[in-house]
N, C-alpha and C. Protein backbone atom coordinates (compact mmCIF):
# COMPACT_ATOMS: atom_id res chain seq x y z
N UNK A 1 6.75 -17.28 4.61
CA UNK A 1 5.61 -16.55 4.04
C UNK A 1 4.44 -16.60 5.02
N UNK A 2 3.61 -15.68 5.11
CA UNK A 2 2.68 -15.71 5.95
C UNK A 2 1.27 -16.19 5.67
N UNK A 3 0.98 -17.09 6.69
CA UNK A 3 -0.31 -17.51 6.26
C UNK A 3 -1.59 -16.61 6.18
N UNK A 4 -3.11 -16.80 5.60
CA UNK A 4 -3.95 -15.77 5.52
C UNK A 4 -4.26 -16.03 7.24
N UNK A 5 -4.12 -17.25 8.22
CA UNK A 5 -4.40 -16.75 9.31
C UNK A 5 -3.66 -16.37 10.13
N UNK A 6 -2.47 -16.05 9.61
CA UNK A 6 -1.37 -15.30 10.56
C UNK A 6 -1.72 -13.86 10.56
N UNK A 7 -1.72 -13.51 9.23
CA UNK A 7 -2.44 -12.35 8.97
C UNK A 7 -3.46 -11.85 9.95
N UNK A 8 -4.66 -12.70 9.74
CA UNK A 8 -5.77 -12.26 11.05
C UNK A 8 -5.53 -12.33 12.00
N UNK A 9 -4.53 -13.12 12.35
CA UNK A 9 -4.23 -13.39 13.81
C UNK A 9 -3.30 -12.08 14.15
N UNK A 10 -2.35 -11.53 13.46
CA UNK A 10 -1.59 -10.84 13.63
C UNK A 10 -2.30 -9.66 13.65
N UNK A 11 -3.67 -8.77 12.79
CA UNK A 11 -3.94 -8.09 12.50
C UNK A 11 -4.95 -7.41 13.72
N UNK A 12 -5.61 -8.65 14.18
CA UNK A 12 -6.83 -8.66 15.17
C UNK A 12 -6.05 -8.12 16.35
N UNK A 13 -4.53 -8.69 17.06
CA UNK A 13 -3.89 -8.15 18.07
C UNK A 13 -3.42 -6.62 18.00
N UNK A 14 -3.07 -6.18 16.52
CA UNK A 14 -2.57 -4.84 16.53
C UNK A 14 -3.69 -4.05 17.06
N UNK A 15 -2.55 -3.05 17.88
CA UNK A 15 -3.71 -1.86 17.92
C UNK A 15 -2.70 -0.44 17.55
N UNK A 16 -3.22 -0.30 16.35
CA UNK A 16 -2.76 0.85 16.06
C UNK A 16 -2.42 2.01 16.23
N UNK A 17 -1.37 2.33 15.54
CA UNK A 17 -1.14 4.08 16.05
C UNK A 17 -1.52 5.43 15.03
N UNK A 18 -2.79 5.67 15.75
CA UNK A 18 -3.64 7.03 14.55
C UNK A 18 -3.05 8.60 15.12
N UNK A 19 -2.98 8.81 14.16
CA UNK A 19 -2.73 10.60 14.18
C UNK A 19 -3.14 11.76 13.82
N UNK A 20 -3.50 12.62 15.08
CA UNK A 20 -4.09 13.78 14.63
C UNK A 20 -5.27 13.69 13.96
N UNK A 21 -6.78 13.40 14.71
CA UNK A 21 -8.00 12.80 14.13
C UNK A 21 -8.36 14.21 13.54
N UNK A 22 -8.34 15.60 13.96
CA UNK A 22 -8.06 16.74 13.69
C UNK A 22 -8.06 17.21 12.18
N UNK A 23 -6.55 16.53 11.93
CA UNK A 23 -5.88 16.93 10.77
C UNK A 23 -6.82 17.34 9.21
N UNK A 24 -6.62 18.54 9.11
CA UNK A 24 -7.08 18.87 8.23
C UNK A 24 -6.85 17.99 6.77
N UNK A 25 -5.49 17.63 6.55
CA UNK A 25 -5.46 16.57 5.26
C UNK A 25 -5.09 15.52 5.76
N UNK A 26 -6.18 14.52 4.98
CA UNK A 26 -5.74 13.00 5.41
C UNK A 26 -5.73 12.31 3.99
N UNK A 27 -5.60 11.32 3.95
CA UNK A 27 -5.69 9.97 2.78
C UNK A 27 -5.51 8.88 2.92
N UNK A 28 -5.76 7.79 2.70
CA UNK A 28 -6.18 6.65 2.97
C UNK A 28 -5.93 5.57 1.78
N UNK A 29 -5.50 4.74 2.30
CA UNK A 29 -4.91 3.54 1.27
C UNK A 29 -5.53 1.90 1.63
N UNK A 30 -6.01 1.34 0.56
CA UNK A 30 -6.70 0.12 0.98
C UNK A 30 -5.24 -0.64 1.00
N UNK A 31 -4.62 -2.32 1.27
CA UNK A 31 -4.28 -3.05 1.04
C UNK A 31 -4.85 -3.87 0.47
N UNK A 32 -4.89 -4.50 -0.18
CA UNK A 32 -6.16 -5.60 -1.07
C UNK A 32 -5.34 -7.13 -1.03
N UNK A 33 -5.30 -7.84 -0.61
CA UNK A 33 -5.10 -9.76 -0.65
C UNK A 33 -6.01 -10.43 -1.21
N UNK A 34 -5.78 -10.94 -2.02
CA UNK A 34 -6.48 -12.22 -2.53
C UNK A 34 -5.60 -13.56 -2.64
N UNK A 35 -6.32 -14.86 -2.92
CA UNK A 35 -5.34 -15.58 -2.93
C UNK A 35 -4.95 -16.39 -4.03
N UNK A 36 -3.94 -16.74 -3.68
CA UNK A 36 -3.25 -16.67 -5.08
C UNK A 36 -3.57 -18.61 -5.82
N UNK A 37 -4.69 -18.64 -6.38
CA UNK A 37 -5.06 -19.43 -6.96
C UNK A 37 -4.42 -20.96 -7.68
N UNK A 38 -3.14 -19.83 -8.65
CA UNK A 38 -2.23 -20.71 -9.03
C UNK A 38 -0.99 -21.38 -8.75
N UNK A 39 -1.11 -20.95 -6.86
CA UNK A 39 -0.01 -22.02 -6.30
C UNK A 39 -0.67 -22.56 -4.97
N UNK A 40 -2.07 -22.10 -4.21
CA UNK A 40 -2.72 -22.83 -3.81
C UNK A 40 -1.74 -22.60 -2.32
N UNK A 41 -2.25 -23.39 -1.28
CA UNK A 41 -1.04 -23.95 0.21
C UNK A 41 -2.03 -22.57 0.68
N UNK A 42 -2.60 -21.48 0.84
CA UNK A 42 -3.06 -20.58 1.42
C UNK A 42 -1.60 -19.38 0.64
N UNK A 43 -1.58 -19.20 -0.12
CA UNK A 43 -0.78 -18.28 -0.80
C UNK A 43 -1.55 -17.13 -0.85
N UNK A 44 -1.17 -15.35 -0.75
CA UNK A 44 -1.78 -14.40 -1.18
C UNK A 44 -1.19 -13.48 -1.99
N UNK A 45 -2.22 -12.71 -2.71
CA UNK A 45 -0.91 -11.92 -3.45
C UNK A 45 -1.51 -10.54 -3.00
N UNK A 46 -0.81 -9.45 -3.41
CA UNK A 46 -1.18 -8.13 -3.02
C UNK A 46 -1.34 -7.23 -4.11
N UNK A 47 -2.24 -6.18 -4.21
CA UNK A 47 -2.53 -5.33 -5.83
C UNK A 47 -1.57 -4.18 -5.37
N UNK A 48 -0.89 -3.98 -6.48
CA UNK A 48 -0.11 -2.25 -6.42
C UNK A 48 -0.72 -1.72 -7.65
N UNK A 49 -0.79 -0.71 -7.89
CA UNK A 49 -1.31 0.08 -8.81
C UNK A 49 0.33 1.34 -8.51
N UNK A 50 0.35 1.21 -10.58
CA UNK A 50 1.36 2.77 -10.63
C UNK A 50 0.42 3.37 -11.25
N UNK A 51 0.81 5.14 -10.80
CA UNK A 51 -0.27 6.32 -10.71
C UNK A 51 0.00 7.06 -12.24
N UNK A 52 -0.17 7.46 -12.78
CA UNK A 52 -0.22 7.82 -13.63
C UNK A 52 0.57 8.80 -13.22
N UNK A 53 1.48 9.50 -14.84
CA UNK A 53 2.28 10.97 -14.90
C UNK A 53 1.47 11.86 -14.90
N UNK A 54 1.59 12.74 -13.78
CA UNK A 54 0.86 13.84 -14.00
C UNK A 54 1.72 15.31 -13.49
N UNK A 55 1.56 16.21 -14.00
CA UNK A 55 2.71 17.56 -13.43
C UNK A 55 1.60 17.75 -12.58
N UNK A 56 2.22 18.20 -11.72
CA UNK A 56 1.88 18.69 -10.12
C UNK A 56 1.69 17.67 -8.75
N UNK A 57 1.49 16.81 -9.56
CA UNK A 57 1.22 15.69 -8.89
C UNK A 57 2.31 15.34 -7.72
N UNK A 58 1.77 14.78 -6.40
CA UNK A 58 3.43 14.71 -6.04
C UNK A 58 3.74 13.61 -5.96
N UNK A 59 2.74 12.04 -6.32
CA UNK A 59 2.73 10.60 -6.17
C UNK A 59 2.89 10.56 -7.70
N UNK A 60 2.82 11.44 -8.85
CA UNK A 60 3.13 11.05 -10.46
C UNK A 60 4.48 9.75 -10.34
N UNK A 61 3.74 8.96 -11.06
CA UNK A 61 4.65 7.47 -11.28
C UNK A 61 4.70 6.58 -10.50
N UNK A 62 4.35 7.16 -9.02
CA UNK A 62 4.82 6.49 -7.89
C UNK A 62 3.75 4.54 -7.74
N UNK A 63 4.64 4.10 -7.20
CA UNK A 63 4.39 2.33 -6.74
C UNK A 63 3.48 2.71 -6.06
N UNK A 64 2.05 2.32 -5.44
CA UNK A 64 1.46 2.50 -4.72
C UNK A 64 -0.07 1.74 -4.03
N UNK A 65 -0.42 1.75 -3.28
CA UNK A 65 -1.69 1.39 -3.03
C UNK A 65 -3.45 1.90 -3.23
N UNK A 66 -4.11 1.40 -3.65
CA UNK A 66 -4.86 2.09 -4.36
C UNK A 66 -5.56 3.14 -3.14
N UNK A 67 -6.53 4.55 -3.15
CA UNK A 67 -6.24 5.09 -2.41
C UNK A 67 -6.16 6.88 -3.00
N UNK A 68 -6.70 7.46 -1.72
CA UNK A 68 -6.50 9.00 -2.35
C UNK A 68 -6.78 9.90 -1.47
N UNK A 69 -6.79 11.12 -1.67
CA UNK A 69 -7.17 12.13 -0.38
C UNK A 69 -8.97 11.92 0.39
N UNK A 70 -8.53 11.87 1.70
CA UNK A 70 -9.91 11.70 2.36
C UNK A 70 -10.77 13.07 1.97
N UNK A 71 -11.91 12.92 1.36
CA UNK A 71 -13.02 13.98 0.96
C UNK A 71 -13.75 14.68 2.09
N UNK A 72 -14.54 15.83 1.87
CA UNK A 72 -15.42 16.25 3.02
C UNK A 72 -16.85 15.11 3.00
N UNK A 73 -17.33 14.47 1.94
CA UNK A 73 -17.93 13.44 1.59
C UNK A 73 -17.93 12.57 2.65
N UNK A 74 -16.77 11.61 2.68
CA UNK A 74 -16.34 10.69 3.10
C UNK A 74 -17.09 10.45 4.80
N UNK A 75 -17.73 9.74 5.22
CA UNK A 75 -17.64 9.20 6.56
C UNK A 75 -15.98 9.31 7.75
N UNK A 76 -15.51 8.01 6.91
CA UNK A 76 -14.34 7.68 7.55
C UNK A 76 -13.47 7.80 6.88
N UNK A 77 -11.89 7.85 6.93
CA UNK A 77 -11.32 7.56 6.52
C UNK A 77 -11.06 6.01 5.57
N UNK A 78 -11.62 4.86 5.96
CA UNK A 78 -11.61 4.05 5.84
C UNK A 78 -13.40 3.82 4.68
N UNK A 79 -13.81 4.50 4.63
CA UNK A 79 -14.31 5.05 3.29
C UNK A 79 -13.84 5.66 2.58
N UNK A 80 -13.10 6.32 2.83
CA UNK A 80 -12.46 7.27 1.17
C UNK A 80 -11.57 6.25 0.79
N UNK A 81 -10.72 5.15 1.70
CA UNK A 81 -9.88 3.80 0.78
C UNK A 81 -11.20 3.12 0.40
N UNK A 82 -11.86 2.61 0.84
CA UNK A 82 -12.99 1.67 -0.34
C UNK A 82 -13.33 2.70 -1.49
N UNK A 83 -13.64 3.94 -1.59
CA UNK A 83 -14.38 4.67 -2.40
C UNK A 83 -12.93 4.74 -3.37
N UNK A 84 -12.01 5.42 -3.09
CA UNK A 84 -10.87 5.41 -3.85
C UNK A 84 -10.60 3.91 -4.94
N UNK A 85 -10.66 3.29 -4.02
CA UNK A 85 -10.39 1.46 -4.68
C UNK A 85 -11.55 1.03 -6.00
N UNK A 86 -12.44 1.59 -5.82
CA UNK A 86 -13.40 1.59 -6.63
C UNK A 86 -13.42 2.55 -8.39
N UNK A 87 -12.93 4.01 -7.44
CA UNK A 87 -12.78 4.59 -8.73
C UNK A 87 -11.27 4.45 -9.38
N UNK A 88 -10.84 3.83 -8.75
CA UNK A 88 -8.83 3.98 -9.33
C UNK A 88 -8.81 2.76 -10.15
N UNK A 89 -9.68 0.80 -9.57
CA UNK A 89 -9.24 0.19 -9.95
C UNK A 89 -10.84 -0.97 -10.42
N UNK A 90 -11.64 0.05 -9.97
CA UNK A 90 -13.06 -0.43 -10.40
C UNK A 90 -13.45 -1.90 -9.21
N UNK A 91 -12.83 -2.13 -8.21
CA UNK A 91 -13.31 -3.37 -7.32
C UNK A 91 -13.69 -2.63 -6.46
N UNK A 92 -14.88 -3.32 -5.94
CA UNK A 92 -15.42 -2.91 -4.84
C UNK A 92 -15.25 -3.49 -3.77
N UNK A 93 -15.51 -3.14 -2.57
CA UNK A 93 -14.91 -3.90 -1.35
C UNK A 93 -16.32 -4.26 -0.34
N UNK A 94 -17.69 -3.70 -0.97
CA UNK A 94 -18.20 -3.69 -0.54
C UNK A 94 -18.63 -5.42 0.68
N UNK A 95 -18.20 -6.55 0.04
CA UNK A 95 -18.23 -8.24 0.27
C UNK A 95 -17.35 -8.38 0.85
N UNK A 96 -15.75 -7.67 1.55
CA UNK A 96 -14.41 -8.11 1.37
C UNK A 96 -14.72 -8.17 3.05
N UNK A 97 -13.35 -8.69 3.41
CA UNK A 97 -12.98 -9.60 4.59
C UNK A 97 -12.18 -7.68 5.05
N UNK A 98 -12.47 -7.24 6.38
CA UNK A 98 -12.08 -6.37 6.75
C UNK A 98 -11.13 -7.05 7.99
N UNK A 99 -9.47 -7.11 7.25
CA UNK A 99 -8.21 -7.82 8.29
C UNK A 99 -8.05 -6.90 9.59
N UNK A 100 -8.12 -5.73 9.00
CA UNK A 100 -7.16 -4.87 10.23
C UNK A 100 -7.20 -3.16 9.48
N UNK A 101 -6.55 -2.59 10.39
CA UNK A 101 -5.94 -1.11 10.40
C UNK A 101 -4.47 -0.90 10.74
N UNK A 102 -3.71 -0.82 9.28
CA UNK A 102 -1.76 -0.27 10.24
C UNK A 102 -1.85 0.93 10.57
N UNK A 103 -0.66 1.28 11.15
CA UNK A 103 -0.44 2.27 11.81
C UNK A 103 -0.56 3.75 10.80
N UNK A 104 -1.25 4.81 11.35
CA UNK A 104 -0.76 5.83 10.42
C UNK A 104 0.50 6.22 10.20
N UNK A 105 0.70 6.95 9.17
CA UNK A 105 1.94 7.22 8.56
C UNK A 105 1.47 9.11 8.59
N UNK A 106 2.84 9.61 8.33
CA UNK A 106 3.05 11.30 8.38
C UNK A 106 3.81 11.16 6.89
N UNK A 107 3.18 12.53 6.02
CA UNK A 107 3.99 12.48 5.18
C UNK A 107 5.29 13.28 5.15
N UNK A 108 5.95 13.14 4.63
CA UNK A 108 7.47 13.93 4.80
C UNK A 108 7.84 14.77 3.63
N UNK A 109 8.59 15.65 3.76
CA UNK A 109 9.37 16.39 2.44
C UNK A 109 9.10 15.45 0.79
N UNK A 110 10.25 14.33 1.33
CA UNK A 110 9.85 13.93 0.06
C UNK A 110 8.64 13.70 -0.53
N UNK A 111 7.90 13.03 0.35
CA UNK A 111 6.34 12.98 -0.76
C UNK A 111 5.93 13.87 -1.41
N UNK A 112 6.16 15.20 -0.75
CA UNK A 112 5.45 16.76 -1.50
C UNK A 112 4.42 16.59 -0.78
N UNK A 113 4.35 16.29 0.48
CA UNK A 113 2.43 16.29 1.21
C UNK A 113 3.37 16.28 2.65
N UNK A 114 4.10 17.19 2.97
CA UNK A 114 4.27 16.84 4.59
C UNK A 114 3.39 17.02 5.47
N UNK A 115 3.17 16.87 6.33
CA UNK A 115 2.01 17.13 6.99
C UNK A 115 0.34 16.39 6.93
N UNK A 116 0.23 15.98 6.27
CA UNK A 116 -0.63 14.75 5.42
C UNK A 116 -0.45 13.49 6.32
N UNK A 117 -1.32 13.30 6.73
CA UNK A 117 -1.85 12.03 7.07
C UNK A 117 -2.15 10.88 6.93
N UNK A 118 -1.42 9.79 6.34
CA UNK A 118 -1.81 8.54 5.88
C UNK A 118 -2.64 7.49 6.44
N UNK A 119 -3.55 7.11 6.43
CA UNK A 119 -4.32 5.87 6.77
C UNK A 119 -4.13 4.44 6.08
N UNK A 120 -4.12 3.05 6.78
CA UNK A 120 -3.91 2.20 5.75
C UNK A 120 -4.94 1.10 6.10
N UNK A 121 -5.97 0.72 5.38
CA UNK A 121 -6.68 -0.89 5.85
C UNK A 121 -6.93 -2.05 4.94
N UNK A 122 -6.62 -3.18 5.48
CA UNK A 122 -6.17 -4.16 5.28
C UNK A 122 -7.66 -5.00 4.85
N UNK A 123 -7.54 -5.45 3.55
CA UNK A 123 -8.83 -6.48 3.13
C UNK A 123 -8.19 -7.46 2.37
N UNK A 124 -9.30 -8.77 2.71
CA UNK A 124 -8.70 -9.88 2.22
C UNK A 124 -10.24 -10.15 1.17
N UNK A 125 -10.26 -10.56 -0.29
CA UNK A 125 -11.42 -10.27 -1.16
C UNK A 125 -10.57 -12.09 -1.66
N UNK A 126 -12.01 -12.60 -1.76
CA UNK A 126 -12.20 -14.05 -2.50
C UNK A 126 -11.46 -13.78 -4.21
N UNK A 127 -12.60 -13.35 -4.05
CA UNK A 127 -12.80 -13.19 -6.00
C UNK A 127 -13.31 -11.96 -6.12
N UNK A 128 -12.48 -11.05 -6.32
CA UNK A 128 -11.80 -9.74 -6.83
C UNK A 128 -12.62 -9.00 -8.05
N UNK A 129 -12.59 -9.68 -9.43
CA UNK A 129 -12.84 -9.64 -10.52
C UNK A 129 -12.05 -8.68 -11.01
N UNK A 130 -11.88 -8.53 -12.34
CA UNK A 130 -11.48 -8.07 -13.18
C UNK A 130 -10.87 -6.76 -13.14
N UNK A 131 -9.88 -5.95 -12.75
CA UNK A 131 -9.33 -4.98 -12.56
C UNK A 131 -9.31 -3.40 -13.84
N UNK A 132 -10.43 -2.62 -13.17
CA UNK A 132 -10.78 -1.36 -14.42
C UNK A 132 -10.07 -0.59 -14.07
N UNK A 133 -8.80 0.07 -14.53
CA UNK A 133 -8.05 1.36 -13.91
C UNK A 133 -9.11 2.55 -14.70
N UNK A 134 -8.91 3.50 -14.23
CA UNK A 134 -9.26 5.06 -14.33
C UNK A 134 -7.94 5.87 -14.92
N UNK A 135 -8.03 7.39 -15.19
CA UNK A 135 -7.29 7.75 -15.51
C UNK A 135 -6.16 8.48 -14.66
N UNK A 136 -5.99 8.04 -13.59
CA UNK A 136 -5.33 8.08 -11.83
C UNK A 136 -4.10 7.17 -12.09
N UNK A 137 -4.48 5.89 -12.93
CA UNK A 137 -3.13 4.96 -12.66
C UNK A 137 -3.10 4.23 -13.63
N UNK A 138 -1.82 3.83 -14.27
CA UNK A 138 -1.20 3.68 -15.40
C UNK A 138 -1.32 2.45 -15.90
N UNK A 139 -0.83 1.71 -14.50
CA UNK A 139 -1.05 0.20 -14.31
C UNK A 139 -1.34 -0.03 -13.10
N UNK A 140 -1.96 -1.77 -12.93
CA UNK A 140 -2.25 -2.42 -11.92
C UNK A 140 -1.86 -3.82 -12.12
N UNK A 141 -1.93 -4.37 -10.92
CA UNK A 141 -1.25 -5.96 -11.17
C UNK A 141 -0.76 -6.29 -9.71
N UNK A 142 -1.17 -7.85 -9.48
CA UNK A 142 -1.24 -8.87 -8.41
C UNK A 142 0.07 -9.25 -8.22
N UNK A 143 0.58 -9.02 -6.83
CA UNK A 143 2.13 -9.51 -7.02
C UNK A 143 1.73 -10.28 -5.60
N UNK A 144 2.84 -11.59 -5.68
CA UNK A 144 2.95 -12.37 -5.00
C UNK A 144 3.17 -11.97 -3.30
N UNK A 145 2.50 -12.10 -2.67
CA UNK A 145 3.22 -11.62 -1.37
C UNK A 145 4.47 -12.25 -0.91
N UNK A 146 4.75 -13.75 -0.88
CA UNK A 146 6.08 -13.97 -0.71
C UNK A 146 7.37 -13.13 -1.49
N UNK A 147 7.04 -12.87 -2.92
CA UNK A 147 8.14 -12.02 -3.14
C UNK A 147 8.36 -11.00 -2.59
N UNK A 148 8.00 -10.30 -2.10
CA UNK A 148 7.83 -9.36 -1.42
C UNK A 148 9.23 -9.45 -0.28
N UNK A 149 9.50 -10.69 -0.19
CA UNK A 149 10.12 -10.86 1.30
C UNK A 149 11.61 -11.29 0.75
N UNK A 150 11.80 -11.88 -0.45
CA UNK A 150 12.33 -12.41 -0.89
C UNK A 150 13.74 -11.23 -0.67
N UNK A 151 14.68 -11.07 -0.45
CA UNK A 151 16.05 -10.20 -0.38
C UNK A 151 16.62 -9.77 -1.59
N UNK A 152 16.64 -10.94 -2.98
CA UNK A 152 17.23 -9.81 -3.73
C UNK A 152 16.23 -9.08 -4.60
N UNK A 153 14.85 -9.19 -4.38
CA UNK A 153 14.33 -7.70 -4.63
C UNK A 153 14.42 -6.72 -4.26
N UNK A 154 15.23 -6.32 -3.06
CA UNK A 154 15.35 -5.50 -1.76
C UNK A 154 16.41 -4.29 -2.56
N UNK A 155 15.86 -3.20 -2.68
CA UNK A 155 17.18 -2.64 -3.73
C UNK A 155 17.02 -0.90 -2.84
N UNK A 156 17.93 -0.35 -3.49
CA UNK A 156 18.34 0.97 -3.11
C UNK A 156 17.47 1.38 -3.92
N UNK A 157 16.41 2.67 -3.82
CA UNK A 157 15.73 3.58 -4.46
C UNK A 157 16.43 5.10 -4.76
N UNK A 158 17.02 5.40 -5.80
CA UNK A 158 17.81 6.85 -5.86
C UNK A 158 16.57 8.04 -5.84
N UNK A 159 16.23 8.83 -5.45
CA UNK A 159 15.27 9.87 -5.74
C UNK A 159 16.61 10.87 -6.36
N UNK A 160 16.30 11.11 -7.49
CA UNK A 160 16.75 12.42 -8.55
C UNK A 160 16.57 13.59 -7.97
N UNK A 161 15.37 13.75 -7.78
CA UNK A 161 14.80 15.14 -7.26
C UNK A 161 15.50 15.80 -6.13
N UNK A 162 16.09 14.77 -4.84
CA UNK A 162 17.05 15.51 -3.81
C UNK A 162 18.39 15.17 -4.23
N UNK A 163 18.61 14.90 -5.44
CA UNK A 163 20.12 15.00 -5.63
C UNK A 163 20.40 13.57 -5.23
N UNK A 164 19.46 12.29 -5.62
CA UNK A 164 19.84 11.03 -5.90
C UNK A 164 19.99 10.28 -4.13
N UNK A 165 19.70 11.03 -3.46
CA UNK A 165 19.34 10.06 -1.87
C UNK A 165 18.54 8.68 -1.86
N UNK A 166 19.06 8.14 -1.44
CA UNK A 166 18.77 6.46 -1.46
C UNK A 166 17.58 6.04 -0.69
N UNK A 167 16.40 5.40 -0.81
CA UNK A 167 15.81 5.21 0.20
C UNK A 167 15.44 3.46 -0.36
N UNK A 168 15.34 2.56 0.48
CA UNK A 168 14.75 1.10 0.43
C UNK A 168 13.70 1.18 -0.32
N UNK A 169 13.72 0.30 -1.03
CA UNK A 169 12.37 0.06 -2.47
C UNK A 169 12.54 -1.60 -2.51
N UNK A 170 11.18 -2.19 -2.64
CA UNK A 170 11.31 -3.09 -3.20
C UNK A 170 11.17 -3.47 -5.20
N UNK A 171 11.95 -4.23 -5.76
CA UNK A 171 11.17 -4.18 -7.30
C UNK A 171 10.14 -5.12 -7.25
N UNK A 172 9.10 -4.50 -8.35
CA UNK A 172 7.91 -5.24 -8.18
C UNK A 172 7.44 -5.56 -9.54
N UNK A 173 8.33 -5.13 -10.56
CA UNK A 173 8.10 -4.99 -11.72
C UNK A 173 9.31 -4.66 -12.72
N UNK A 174 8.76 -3.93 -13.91
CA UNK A 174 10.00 -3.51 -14.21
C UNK A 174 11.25 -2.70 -13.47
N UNK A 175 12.18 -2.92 -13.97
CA UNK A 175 13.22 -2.06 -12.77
C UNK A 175 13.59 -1.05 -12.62
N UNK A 176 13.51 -0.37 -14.01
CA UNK A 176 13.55 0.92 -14.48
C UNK A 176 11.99 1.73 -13.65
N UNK A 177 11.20 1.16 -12.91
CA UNK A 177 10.03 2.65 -12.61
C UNK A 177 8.99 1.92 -11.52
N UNK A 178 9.31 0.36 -11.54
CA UNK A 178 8.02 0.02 -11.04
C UNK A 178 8.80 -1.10 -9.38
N UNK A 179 9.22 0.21 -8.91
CA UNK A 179 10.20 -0.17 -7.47
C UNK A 179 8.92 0.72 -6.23
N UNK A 180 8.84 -0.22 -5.45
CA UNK A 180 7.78 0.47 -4.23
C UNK A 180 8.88 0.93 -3.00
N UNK A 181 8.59 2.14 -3.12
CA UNK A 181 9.41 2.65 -1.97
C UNK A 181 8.64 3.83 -0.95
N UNK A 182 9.23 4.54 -0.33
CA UNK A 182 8.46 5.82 0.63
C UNK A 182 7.15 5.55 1.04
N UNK A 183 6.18 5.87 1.50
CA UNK A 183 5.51 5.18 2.56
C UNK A 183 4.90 4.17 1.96
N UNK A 184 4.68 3.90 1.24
CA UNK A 184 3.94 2.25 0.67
C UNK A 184 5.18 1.41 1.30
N UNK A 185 6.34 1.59 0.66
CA UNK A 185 7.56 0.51 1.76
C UNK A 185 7.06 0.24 3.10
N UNK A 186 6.90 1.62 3.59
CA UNK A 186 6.48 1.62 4.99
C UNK A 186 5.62 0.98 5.49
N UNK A 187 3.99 1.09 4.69
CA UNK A 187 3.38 0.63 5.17
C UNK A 187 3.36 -1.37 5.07
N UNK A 188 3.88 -1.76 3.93
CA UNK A 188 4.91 -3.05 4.10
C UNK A 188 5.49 -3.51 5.30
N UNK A 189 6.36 -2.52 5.56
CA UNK A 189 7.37 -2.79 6.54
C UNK A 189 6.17 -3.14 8.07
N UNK A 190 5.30 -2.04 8.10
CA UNK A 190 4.40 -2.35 9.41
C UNK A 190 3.61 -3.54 9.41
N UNK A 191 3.29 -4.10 8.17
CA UNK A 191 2.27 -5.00 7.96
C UNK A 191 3.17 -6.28 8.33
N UNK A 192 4.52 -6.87 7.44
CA UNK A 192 5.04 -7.50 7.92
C UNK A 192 5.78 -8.02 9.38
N UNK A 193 5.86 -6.80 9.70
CA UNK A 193 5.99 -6.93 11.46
C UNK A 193 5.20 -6.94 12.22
N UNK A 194 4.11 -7.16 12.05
CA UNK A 194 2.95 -7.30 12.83
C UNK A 194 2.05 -8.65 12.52
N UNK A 195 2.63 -9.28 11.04
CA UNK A 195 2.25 -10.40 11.24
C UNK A 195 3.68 -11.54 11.58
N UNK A 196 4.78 -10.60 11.54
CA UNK A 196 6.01 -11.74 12.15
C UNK A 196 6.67 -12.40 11.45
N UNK A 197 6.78 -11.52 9.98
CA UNK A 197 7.49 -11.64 8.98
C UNK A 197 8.55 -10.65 8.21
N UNK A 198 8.97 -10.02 9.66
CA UNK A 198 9.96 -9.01 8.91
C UNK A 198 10.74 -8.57 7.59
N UNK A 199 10.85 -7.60 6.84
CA UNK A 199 11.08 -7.68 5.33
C UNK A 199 12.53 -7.71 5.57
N UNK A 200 13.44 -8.24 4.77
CA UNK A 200 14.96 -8.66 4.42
C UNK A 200 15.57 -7.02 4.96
N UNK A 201 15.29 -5.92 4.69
CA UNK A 201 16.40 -4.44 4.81
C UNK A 201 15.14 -3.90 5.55
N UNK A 202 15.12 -3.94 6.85
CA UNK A 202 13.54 -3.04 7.70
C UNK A 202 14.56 -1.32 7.44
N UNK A 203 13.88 -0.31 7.62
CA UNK A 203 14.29 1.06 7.25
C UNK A 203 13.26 0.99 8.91
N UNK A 204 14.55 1.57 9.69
CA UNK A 204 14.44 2.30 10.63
C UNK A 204 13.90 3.77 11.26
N UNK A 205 13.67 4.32 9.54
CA UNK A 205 14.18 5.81 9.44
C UNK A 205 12.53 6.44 9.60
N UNK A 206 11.69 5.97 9.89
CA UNK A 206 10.24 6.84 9.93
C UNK A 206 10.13 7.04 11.46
């Protein structure tokens, strides 16, 4: 499991890979760490938020990080994830420990956003407080980062929609809906390899 200063240590060396500063659509996803109180040793856990059902939507249900399309508003990218984090899950980041930046991500077919731009940044927050969802996401909740790594959470994800194609998910919850897979996996997958904790099934495929 990784320590919170492997993390910095790991995070401070990356230098990321951004895309297309250009790009007309972008979005942006916070990571949020806190630590995990009730087992102490420097333990952290990580927030996922599921998105609420919505038709048209193309993240409806989806495992995810809190986070949303970058605005004309917005400064940075890396403002529309604090601003997002705020209205999705009511914490502010304004006090928080700024770890790092992963790599951008491209969205693909499946998401329903190809071409879309993902951003991801990494905060580590003391004391968090109390978690307000909006009407964006269904649920929220602190999951252990070691599980995360753990192998037999490591499961096949079927997507229905292309005729049941498999992609790596971890479960994070119930098993029936609350499996993180497609670029939130991803952005997992980068975070853990960059602090030197590779996840049990790495997906080669981005």
């Amino acid at each position: 499991m990784p320590s919170l200063d492997q993390i910095r240590r790991g995070l401070s060396q990356h230098r990321p890979v951004t895309l297309d500063p250009e790009q007309t659509r972008r979005a942006a996803v916070a990571m949020l760490l806190r630590p995990a109180s009730r087992v102490g040793g420097g333990a952290q856990e990580l927030l996922f938020i599921e998105r609420a059902r919505r038709e048209g939507d193309p993240w409806s249900g989806h495992m995810a990080l809190p986070g949303g399309r970058v605005d004309a508003g917005d400064e940075t990218s890396r403002r529309a994830a604090e601003r997002e984090t705020l209205e999705e899950v009511g914490l502010t980041l304004d006090g928080a420990e700024r770890l790092g930046r992963l790599d951008d991500m491209q969205g693909h077919r499946v998401s329903g956003v190809p071409g879309m731009v993902v951003s991801a940044f990494v905060y580590h927050v003391v004391e968090p407080g109390p978690i307000v969802t909006n009407h964006e996401v269904q649920d929220a909740f602190w999951f252990p980062v070691k599980g995360l790594l753990e192998p037999e959470r490591h499961v096949d994800y079927p997507l229905l929609q292309i005729g049941g194609q498999r992609f790596p998910g971890i479960q994070v919850g119930d098993p029936d809906r609350q499996v993180v897979w497609g670029l939130t996996y991803r952005f997992l997958e980068i975070f853990f390899e960059i602090v030197g904790h590779p996840l049990p099934n790495r997906w080669r495929g981005r």
